[in-house]
PDB file of N, CA and C in Angstrom:
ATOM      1  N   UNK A   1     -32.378  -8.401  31.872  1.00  0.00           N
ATOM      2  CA  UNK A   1     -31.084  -8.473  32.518  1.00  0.00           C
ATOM      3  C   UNK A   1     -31.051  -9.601  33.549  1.00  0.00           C
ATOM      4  N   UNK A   2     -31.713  -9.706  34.026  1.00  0.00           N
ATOM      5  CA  UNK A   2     -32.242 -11.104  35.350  1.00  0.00           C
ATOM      6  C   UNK A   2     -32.761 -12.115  34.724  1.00  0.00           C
ATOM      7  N   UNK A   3     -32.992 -12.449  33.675  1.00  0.00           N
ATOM      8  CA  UNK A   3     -33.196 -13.777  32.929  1.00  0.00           C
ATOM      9  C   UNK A   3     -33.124 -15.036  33.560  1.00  0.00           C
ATOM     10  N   UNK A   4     -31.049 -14.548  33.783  1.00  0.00           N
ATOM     11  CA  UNK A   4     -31.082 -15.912  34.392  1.00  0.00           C
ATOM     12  C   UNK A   4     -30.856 -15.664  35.741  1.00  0.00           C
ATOM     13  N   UNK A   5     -30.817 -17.297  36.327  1.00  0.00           N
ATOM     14  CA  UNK A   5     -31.252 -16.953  37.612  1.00  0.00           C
ATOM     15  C   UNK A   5     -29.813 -17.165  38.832  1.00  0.00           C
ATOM     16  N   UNK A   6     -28.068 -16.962  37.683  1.00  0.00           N
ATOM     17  CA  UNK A   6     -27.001 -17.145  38.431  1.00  0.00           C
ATOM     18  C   UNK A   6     -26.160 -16.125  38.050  1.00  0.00           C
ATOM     19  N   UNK A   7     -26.926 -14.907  38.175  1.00  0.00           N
ATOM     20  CA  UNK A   7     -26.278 -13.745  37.877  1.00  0.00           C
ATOM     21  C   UNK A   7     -25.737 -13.428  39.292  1.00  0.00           C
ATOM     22  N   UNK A   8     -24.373 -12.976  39.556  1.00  0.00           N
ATOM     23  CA  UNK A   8     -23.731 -12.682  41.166  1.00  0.00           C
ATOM     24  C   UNK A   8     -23.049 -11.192  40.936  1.00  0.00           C
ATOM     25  N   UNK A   9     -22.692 -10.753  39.741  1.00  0.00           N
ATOM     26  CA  UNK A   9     -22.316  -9.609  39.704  1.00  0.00           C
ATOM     27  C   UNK A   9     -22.285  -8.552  38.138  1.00  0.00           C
ATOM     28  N   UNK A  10     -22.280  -7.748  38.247  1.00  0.00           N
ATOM     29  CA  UNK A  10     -22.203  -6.863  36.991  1.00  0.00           C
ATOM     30  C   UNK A  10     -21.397  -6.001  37.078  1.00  0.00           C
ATOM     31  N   UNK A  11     -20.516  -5.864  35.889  1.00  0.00           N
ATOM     32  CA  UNK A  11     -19.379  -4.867  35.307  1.00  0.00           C
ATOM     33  C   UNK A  11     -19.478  -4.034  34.448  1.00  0.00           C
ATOM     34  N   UNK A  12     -19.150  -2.668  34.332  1.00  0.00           N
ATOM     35  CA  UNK A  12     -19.628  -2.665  32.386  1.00  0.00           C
ATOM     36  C   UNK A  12     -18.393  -1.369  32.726  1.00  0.00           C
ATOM     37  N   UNK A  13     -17.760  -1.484  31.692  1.00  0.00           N
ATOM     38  CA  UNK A  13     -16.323  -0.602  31.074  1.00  0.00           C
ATOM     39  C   UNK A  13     -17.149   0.627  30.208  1.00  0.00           C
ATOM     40  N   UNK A  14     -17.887   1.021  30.293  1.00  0.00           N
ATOM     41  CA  UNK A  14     -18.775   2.379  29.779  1.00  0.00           C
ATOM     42  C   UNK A  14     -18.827   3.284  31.029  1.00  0.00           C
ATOM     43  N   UNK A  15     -19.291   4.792  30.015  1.00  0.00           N
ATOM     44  CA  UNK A  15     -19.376   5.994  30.939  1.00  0.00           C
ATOM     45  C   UNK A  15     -20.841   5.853  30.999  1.00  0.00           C
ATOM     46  N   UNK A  16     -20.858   6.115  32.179  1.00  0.00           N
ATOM     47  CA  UNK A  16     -21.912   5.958  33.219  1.00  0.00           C
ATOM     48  C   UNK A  16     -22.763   4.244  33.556  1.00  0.00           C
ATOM     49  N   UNK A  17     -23.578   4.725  34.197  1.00  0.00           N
ATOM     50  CA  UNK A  17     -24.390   3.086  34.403  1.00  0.00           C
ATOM     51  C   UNK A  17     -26.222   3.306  34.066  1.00  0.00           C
ATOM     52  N   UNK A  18     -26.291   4.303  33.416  1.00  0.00           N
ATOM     53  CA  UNK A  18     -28.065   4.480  33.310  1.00  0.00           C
ATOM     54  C   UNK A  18     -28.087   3.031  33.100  1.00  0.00           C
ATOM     55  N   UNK A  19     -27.866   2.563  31.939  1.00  0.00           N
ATOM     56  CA  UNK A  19     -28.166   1.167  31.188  1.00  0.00           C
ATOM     57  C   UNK A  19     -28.630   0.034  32.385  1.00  0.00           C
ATOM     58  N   UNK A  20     -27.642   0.129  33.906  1.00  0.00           N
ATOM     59  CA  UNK A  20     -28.213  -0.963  34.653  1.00  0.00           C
ATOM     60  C   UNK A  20     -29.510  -0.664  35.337  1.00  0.00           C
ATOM     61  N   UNK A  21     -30.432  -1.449  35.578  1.00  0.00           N
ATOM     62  CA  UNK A  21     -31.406  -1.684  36.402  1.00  0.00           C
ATOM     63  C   UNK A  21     -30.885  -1.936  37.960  1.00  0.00           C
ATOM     64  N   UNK A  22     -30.223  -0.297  38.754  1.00  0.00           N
ATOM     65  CA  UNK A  22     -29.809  -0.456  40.141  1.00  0.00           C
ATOM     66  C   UNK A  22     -30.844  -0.831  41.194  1.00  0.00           C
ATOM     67  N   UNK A  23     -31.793  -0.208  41.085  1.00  0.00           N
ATOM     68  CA  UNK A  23     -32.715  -0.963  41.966  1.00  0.00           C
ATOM     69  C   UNK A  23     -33.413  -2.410  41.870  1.00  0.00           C
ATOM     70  N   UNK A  24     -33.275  -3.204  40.574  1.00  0.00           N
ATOM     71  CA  UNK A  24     -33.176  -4.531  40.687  1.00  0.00           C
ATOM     72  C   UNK A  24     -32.142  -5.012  41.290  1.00  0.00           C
ATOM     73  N   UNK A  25     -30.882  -4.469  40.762  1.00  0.00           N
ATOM     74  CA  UNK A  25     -29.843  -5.156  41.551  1.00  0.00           C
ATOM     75  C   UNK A  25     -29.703  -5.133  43.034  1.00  0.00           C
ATOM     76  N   UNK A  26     -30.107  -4.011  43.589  1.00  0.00           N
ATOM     77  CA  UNK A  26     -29.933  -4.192  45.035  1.00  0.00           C
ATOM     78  C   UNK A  26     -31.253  -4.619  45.806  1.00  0.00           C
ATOM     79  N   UNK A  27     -32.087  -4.951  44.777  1.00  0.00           N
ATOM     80  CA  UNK A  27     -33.262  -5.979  45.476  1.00  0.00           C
ATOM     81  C   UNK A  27     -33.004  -7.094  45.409  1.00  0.00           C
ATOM     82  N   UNK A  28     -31.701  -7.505  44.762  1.00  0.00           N
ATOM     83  CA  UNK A  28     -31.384  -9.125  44.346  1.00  0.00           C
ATOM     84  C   UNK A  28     -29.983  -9.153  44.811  1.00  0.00           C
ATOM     85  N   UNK A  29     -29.691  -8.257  45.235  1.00  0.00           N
ATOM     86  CA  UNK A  29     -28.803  -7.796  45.913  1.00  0.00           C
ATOM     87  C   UNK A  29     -27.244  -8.129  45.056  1.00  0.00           C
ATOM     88  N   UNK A  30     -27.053  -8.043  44.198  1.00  0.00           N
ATOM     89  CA  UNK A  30     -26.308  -7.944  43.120  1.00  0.00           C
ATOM     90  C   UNK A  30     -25.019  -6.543  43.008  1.00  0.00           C
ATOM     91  N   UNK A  31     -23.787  -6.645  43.499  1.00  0.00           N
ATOM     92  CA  UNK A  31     -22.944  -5.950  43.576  1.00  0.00           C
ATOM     93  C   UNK A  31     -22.795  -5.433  41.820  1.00  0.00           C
ATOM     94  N   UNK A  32     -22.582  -4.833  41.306  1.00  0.00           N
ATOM     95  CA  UNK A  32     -22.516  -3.533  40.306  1.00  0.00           C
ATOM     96  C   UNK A  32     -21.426  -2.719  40.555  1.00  0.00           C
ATOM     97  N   UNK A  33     -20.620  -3.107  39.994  1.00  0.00           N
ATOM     98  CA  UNK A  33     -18.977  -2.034  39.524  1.00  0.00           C
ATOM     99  C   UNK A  33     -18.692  -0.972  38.039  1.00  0.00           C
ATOM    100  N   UNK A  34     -18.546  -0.127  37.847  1.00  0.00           N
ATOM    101  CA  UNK A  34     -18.459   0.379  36.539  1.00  0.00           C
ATOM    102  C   UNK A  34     -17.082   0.847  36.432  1.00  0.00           C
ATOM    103  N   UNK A  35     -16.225   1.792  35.678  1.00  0.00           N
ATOM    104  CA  UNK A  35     -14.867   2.348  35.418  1.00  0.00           C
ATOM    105  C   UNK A  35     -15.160   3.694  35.038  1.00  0.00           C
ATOM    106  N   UNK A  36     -15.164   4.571  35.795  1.00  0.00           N
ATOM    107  CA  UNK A  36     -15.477   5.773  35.602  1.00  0.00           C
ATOM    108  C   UNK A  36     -13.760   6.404  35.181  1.00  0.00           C
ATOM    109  N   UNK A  37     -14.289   7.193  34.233  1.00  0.00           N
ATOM    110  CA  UNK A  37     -13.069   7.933  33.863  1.00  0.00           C
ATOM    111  C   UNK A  37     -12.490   6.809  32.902  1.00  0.00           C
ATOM    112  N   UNK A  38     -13.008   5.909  32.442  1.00  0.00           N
ATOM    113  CA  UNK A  38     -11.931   4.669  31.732  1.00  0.00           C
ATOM    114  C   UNK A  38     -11.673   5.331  30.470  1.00  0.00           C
ATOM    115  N   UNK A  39     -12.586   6.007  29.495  1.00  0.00           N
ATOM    116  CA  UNK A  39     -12.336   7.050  28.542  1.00  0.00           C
ATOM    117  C   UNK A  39     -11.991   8.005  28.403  1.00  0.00           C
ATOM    118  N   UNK A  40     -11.282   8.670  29.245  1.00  0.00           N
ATOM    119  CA  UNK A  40     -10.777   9.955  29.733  1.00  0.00           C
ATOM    120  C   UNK A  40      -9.821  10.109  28.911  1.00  0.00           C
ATOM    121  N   UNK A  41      -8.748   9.221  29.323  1.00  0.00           N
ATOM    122  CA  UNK A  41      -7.469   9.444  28.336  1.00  0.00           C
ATOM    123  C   UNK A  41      -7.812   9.691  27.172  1.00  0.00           C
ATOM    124  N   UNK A  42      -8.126   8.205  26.613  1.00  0.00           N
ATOM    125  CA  UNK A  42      -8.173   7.994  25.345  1.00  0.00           C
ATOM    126  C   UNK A  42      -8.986   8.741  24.320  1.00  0.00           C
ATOM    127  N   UNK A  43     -10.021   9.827  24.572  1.00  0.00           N
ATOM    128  CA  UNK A  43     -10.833  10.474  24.445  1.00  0.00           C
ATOM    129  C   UNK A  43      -9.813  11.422  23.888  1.00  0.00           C
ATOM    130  N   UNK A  44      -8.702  12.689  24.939  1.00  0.00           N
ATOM    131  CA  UNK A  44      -8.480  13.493  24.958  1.00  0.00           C
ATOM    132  C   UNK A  44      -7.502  13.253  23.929  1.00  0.00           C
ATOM    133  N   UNK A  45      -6.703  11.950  23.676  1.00  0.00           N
ATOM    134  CA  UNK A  45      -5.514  11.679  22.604  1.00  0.00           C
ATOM    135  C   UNK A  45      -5.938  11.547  21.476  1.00  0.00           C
ATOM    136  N   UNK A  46      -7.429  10.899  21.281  1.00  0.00           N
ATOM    137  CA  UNK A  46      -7.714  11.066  20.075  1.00  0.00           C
ATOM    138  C   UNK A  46      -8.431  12.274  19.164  1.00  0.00           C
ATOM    139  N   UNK A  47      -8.639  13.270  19.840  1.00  0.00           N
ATOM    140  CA  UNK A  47      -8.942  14.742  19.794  1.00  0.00           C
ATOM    141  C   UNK A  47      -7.745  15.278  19.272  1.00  0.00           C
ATOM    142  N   UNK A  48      -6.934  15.075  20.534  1.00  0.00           N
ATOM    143  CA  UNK A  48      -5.171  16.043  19.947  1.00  0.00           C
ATOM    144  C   UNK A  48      -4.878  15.619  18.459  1.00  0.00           C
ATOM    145  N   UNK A  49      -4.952  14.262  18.401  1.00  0.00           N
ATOM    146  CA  UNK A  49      -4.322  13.419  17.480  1.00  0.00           C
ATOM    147  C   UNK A  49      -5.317  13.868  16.133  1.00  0.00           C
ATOM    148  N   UNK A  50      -6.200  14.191  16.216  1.00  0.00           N
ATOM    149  CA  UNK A  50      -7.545  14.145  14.954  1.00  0.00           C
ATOM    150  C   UNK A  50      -7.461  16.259  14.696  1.00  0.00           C
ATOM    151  N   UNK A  51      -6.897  16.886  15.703  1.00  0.00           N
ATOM    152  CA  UNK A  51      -6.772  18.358  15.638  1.00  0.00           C
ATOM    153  C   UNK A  51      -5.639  18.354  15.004  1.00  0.00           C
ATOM    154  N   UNK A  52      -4.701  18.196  15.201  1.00  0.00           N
ATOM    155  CA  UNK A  52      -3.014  17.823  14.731  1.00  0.00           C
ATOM    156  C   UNK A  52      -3.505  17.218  13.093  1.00  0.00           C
ATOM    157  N   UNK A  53      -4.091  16.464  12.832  1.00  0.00           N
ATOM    158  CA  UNK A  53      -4.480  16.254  11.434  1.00  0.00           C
ATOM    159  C   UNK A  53      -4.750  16.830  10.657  1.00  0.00           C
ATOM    160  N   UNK A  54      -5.856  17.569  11.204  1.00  0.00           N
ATOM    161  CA  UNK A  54      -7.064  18.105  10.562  1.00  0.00           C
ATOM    162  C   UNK A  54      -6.055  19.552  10.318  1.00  0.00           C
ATOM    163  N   UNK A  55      -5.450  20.038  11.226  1.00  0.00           N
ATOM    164  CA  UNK A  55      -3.886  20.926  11.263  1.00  0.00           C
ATOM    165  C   UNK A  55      -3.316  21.499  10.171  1.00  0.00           C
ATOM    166  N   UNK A  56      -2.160  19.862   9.566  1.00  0.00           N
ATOM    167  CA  UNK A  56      -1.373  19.349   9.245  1.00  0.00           C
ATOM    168  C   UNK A  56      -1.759  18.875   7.671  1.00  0.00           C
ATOM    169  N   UNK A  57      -3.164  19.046   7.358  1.00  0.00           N
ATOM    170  CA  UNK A  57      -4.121  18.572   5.990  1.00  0.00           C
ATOM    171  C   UNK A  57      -3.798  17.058   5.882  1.00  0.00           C
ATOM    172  N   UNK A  58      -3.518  15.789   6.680  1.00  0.00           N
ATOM    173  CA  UNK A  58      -2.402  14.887   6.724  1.00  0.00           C
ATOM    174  C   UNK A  58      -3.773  14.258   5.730  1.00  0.00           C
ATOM    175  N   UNK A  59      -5.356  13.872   5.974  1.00  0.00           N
ATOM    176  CA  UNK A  59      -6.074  13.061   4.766  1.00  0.00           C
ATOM    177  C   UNK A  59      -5.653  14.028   3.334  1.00  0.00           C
ATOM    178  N   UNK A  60      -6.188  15.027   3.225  1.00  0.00           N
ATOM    179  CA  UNK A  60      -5.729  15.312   2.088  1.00  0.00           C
ATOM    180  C   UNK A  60      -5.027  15.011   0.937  1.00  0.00           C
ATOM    181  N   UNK A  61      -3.660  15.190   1.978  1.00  0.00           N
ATOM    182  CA  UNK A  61      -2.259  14.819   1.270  1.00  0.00           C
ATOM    183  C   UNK A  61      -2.112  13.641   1.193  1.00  0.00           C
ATOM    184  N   UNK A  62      -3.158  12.461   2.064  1.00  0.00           N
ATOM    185  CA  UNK A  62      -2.977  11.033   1.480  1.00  0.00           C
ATOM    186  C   UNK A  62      -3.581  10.906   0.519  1.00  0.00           C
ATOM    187  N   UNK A  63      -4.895  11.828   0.399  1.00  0.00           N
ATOM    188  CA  UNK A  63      -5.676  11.296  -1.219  1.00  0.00           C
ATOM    189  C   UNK A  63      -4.565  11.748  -1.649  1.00  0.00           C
ATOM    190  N   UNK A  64      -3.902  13.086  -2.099  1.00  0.00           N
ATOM    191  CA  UNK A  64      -3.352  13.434  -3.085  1.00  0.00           C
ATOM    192  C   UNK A  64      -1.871  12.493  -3.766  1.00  0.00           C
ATOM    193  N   UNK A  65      -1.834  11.679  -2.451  1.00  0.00           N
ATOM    194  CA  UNK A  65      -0.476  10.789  -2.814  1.00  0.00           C
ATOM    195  C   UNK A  65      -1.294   9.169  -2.957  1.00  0.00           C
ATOM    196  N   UNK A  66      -2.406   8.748  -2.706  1.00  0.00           N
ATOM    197  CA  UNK A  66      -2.588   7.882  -3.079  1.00  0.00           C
ATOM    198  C   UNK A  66      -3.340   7.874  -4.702  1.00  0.00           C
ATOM    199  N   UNK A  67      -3.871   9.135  -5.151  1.00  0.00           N
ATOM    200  CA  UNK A  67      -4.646   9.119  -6.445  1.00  0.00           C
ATOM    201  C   UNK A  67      -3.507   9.680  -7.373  1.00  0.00           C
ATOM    202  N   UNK A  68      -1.777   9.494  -6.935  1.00  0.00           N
ATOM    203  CA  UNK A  68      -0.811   9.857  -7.740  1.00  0.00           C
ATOM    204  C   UNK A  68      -0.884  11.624  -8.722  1.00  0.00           C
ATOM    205  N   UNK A  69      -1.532  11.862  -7.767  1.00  0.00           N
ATOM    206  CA  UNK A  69      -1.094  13.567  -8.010  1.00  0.00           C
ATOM    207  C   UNK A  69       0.082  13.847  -6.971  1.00  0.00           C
ATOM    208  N   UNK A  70       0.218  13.817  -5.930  1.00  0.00           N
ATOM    209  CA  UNK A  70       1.236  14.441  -5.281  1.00  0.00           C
ATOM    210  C   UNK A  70       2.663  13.355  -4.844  1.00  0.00           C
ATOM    211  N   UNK A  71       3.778  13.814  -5.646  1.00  0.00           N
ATOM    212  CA  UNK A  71       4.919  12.786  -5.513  1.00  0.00           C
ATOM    213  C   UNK A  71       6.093  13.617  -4.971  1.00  0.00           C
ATOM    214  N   UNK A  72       7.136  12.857  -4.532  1.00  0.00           N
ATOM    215  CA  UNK A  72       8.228  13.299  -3.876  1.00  0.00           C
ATOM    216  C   UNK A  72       8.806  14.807  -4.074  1.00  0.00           C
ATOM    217  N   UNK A  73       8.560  15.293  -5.459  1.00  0.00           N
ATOM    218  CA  UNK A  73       9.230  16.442  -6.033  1.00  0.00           C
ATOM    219  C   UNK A  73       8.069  17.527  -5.436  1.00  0.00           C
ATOM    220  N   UNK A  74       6.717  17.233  -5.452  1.00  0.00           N
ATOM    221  CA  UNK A  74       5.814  18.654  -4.886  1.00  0.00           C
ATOM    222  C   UNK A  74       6.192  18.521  -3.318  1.00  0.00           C
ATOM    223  N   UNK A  75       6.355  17.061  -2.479  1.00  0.00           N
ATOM    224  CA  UNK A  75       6.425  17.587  -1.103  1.00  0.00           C
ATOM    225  C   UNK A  75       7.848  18.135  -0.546  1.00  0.00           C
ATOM    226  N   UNK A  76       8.485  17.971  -1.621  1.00  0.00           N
ATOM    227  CA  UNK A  76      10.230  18.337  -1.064  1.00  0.00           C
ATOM    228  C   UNK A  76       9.912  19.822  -1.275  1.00  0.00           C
ATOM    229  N   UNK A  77       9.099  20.630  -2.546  1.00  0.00           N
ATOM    230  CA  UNK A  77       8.779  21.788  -2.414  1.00  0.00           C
ATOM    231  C   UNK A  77       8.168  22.676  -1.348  1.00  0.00           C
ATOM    232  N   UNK A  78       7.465  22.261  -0.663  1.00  0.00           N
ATOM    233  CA  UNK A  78       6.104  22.190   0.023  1.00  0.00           C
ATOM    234  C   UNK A  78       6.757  23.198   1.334  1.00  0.00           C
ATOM    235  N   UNK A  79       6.117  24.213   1.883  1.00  0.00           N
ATOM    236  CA  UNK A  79       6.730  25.225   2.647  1.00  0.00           C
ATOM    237  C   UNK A  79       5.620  24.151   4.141  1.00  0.00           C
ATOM    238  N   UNK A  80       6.392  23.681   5.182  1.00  0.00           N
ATOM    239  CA  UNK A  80       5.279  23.176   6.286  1.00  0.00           C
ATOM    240  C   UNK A  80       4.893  24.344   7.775  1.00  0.00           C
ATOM    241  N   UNK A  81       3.919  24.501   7.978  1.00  0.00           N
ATOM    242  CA  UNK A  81       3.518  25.541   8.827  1.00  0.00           C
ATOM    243  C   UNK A  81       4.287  25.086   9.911  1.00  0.00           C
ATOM    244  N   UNK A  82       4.772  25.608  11.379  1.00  0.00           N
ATOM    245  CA  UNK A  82       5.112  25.005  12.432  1.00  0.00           C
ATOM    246  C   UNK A  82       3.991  25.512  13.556  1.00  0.00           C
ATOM    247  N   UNK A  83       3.441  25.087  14.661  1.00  0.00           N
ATOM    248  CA  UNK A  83       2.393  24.826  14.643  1.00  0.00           C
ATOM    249  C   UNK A  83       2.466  25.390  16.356  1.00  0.00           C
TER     250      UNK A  83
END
């Protein structure tokens, strides 16, 4: 990580900071910022969003409409759960 020798600061957009070497840095005295919580959101939307799927059978019904088994006339039939 100290390779070179015009390193002045470190960032990293990940959860947590194990990965840095803090006690090098503050022997070289190297300020170190991270984003805690930066995955928070996006974490929890893609959960809802992947539960709501998984729900909804939504891959399924794309194989079944992309391998031309399932066409307009079975989903106009199709009773949908409400949720």
């Amino acid at each position: 990580m100290f390779s070179g020798g015009n390193l002045k600061v470190i960032g990293t957009m990940s959860v947590g900071y194990d990965h840095i070497d803090l006690a090098g840095c503050k022997k070289r005295e190297i300020p170190v910022g991270y984003t805690p919580d930066v995955l928070t959101d996006a974490t929890a939307e893609l959960t809802v969003s992947l539960l709501l799927s998984t729900a909804r059978r939504l891959p399924e019904g794309k194989l079944l409409e992309t391998i031309g088994i399932l066409n307009k006339a079975i989903i106009n039939s199709l009773e949908f759960r409400i949720l």
